[in-house]
PDB file of N, CA and C in Angstrom:
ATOM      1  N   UNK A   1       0.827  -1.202   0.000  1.00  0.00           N
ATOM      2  CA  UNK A   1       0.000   0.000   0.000  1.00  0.00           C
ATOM      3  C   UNK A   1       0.872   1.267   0.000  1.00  0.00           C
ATOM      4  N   UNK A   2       1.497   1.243   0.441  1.00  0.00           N
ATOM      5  CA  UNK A   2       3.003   2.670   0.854  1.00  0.00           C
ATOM      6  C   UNK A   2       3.630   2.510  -0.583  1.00  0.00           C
ATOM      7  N   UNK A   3       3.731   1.253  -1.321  1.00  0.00           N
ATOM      8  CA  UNK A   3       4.669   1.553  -2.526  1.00  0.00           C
ATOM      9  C   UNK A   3       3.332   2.142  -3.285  1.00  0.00           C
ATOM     10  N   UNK A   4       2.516   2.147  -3.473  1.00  0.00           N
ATOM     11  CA  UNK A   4       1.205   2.641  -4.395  1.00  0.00           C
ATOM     12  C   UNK A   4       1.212   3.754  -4.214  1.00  0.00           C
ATOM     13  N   UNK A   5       1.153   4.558  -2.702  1.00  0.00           N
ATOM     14  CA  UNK A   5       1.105   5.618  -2.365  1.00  0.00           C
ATOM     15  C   UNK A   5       2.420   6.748  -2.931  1.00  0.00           C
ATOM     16  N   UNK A   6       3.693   5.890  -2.720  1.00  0.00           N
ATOM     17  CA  UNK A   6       5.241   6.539  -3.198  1.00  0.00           C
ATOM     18  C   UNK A   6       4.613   6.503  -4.468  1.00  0.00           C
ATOM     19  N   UNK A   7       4.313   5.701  -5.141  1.00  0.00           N
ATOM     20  CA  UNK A   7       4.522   5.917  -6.483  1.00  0.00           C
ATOM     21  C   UNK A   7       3.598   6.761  -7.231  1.00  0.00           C
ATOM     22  N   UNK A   8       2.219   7.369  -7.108  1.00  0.00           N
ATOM     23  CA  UNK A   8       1.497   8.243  -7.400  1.00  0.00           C
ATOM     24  C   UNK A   8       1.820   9.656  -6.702  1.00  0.00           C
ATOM     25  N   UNK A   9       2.766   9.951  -5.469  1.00  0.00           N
ATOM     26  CA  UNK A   9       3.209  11.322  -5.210  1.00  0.00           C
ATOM     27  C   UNK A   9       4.310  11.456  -6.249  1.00  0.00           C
ATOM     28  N   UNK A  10       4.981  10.187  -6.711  1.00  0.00           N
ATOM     29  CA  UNK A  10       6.230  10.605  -7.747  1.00  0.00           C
ATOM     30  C   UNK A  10       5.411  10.970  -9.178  1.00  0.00           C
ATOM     31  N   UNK A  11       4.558  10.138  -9.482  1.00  0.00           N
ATOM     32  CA  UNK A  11       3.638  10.677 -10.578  1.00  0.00           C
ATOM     33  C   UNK A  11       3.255  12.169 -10.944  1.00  0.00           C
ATOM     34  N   UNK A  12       2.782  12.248  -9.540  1.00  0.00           N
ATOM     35  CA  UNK A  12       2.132  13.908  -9.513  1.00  0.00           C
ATOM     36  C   UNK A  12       3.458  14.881  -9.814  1.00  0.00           C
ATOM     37  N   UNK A  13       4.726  14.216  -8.925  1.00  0.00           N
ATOM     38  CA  UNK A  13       5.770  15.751  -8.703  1.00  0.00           C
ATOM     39  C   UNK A  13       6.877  15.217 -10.413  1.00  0.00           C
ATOM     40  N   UNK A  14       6.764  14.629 -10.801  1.00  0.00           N
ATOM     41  CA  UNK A  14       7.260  14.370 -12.613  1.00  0.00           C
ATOM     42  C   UNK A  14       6.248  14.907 -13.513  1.00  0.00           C
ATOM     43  N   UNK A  15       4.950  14.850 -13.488  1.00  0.00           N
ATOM     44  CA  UNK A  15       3.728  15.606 -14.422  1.00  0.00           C
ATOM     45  C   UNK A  15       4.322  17.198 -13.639  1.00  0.00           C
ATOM     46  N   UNK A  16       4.238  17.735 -12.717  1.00  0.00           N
ATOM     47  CA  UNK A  16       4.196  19.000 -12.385  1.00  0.00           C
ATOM     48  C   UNK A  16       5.596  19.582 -12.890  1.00  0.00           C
ATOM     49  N   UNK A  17       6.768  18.805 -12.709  1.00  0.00           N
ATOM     50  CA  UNK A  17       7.677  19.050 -13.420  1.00  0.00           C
ATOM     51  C   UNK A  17       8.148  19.427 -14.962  1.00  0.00           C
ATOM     52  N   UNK A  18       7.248  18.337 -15.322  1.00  0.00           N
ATOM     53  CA  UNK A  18       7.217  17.900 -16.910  1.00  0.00           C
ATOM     54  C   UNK A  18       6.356  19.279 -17.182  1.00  0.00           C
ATOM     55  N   UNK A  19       5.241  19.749 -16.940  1.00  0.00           N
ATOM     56  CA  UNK A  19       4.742  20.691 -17.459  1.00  0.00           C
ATOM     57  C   UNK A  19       5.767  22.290 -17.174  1.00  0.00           C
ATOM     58  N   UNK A  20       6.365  22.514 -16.060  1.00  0.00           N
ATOM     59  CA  UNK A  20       7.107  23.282 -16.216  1.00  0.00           C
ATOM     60  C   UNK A  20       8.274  23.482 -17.131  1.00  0.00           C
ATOM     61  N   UNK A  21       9.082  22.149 -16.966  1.00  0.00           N
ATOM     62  CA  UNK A  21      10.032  21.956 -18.360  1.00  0.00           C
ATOM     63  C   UNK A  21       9.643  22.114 -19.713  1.00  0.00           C
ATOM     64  N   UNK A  22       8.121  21.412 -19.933  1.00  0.00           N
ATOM     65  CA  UNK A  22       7.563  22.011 -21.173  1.00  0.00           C
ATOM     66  C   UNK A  22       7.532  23.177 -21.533  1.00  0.00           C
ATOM     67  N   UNK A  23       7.052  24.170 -20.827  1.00  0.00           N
ATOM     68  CA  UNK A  23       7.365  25.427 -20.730  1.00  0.00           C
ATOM     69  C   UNK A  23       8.041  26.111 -21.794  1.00  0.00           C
ATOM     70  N   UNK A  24       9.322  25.486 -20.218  1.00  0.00           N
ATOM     71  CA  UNK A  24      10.911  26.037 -20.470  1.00  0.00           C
ATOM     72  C   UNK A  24      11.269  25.912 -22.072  1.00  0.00           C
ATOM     73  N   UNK A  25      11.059  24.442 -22.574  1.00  0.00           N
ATOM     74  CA  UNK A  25      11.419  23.981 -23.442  1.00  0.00           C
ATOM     75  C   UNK A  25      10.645  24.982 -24.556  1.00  0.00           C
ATOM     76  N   UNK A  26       9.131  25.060 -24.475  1.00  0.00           N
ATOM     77  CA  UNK A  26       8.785  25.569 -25.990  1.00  0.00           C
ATOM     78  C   UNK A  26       8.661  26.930 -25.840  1.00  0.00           C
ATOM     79  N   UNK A  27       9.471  28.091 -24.402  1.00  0.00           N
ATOM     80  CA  UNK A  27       9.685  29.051 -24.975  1.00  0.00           C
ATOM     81  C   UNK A  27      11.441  28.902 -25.475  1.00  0.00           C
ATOM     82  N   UNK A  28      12.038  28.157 -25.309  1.00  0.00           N
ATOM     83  CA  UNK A  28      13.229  28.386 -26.387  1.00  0.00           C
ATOM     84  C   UNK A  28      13.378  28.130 -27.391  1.00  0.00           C
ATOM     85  N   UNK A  29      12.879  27.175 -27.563  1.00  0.00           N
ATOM     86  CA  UNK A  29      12.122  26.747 -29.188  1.00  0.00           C
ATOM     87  C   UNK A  29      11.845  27.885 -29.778  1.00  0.00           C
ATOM     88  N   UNK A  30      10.533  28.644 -29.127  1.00  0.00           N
ATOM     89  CA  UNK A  30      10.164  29.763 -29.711  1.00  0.00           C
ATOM     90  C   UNK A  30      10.879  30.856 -29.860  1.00  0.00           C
ATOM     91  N   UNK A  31      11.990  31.379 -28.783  1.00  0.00           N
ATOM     92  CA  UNK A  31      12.858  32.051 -28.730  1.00  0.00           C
ATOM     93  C   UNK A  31      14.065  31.765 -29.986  1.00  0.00           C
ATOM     94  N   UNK A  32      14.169  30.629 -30.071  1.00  0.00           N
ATOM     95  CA  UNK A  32      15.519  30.024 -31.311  1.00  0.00           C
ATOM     96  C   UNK A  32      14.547  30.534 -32.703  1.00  0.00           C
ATOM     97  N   UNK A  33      13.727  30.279 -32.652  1.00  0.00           N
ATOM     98  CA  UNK A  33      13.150  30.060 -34.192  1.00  0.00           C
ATOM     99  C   UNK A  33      12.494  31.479 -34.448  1.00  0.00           C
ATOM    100  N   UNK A  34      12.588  32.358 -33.393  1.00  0.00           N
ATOM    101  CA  UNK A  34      12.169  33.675 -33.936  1.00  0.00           C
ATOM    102  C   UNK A  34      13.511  34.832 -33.856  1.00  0.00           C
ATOM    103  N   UNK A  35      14.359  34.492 -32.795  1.00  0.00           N
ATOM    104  CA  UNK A  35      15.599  35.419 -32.731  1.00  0.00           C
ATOM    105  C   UNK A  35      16.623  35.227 -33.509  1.00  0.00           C
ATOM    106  N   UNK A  36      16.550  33.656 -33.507  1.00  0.00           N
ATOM    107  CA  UNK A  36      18.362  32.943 -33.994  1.00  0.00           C
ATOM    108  C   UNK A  36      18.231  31.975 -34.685  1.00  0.00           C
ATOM    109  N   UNK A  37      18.917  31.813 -35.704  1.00  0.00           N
ATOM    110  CA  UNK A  37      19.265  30.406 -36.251  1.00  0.00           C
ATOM    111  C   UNK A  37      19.173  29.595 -35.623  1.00  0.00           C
ATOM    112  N   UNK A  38      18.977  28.076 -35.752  1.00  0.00           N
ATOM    113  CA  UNK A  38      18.997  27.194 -35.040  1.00  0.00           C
ATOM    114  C   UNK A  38      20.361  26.656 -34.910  1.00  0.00           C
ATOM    115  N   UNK A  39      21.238  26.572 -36.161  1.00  0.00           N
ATOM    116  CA  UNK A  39      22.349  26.202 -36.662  1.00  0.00           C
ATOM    117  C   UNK A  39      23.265  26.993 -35.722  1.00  0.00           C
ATOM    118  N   UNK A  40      23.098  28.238 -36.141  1.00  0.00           N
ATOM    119  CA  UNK A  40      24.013  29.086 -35.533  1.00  0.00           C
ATOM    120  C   UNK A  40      24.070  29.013 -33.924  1.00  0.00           C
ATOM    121  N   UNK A  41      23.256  28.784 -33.060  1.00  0.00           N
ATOM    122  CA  UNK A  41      22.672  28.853 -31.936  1.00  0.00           C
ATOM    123  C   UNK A  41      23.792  27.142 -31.357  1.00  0.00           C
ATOM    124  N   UNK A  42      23.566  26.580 -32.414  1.00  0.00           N
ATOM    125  CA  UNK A  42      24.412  25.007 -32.134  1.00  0.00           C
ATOM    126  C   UNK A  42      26.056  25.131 -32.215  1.00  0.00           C
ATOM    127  N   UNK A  43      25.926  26.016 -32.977  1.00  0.00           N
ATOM    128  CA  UNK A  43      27.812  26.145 -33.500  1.00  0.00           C
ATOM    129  C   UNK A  43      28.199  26.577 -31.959  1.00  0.00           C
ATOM    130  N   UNK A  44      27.542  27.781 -31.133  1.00  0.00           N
ATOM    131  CA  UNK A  44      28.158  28.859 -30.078  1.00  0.00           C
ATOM    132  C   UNK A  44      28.573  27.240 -29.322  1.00  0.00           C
ATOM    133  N   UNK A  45      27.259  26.466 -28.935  1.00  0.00           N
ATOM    134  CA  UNK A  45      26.890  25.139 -27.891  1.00  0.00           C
ATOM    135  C   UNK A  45      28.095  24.604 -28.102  1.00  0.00           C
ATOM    136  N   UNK A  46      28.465  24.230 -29.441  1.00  0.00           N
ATOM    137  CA  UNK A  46      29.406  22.631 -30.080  1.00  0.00           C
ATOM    138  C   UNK A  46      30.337  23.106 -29.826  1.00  0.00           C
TER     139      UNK A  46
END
Protein backbone atom coordinates (compact mmCIF):
# COMPACT_ATOMS: atom_id res chain seq x y z
CA UNK A 1 0.00 0.00 0.00
CA UNK A 2 3.00 2.67 0.85
CA UNK A 3 4.67 1.55 -2.53
CA UNK A 4 1.21 2.64 -4.40
CA UNK A 5 1.11 5.62 -2.36
CA UNK A 6 5.24 6.54 -3.20
CA UNK A 7 4.52 5.92 -6.48
CA UNK A 8 1.50 8.24 -7.40
CA UNK A 9 3.21 11.32 -5.21
CA UNK A 10 6.23 10.60 -7.75
CA UNK A 11 3.64 10.68 -10.58
CA UNK A 12 2.13 13.91 -9.51
CA UNK A 13 5.77 15.75 -8.70
CA UNK A 14 7.26 14.37 -12.61
CA UNK A 15 3.73 15.61 -14.42
CA UNK A 16 4.20 19.00 -12.39
CA UNK A 17 7.68 19.05 -13.42
CA UNK A 18 7.22 17.90 -16.91
CA UNK A 19 4.74 20.69 -17.46
CA UNK A 20 7.11 23.28 -16.22
CA UNK A 21 10.03 21.96 -18.36
CA UNK A 22 7.56 22.01 -21.17
CA UNK A 23 7.37 25.43 -20.73
CA UNK A 24 10.91 26.04 -20.47
CA UNK A 25 11.42 23.98 -23.44
CA UNK A 26 8.79 25.57 -25.99
CA UNK A 27 9.68 29.05 -24.97
CA UNK A 28 13.23 28.39 -26.39
CA UNK A 29 12.12 26.75 -29.19
CA UNK A 30 10.16 29.76 -29.71
CA UNK A 31 12.86 32.05 -28.73
CA UNK A 32 15.52 30.02 -31.31
CA UNK A 33 13.15 30.06 -34.19
CA UNK A 34 12.17 33.67 -33.94
CA UNK A 35 15.60 35.42 -32.73
CA UNK A 36 18.36 32.94 -33.99
CA UNK A 37 19.27 30.41 -36.25
CA UNK A 38 19.00 27.19 -35.04
CA UNK A 39 22.35 26.20 -36.66
CA UNK A 40 24.01 29.09 -35.53
CA UNK A 41 22.67 28.85 -31.94
CA UNK A 42 24.41 25.01 -32.13
CA UNK A 43 27.81 26.15 -33.50
CA UNK A 44 28.16 28.86 -30.08
CA UNK A 45 26.89 25.14 -27.89
CA UNK A 46 29.41 22.63 -30.08
Amino acid sequence: MVELFVAFLAFLIVQKWGQIWGQKMNFMAYYCSNQINLRRVLKIIL
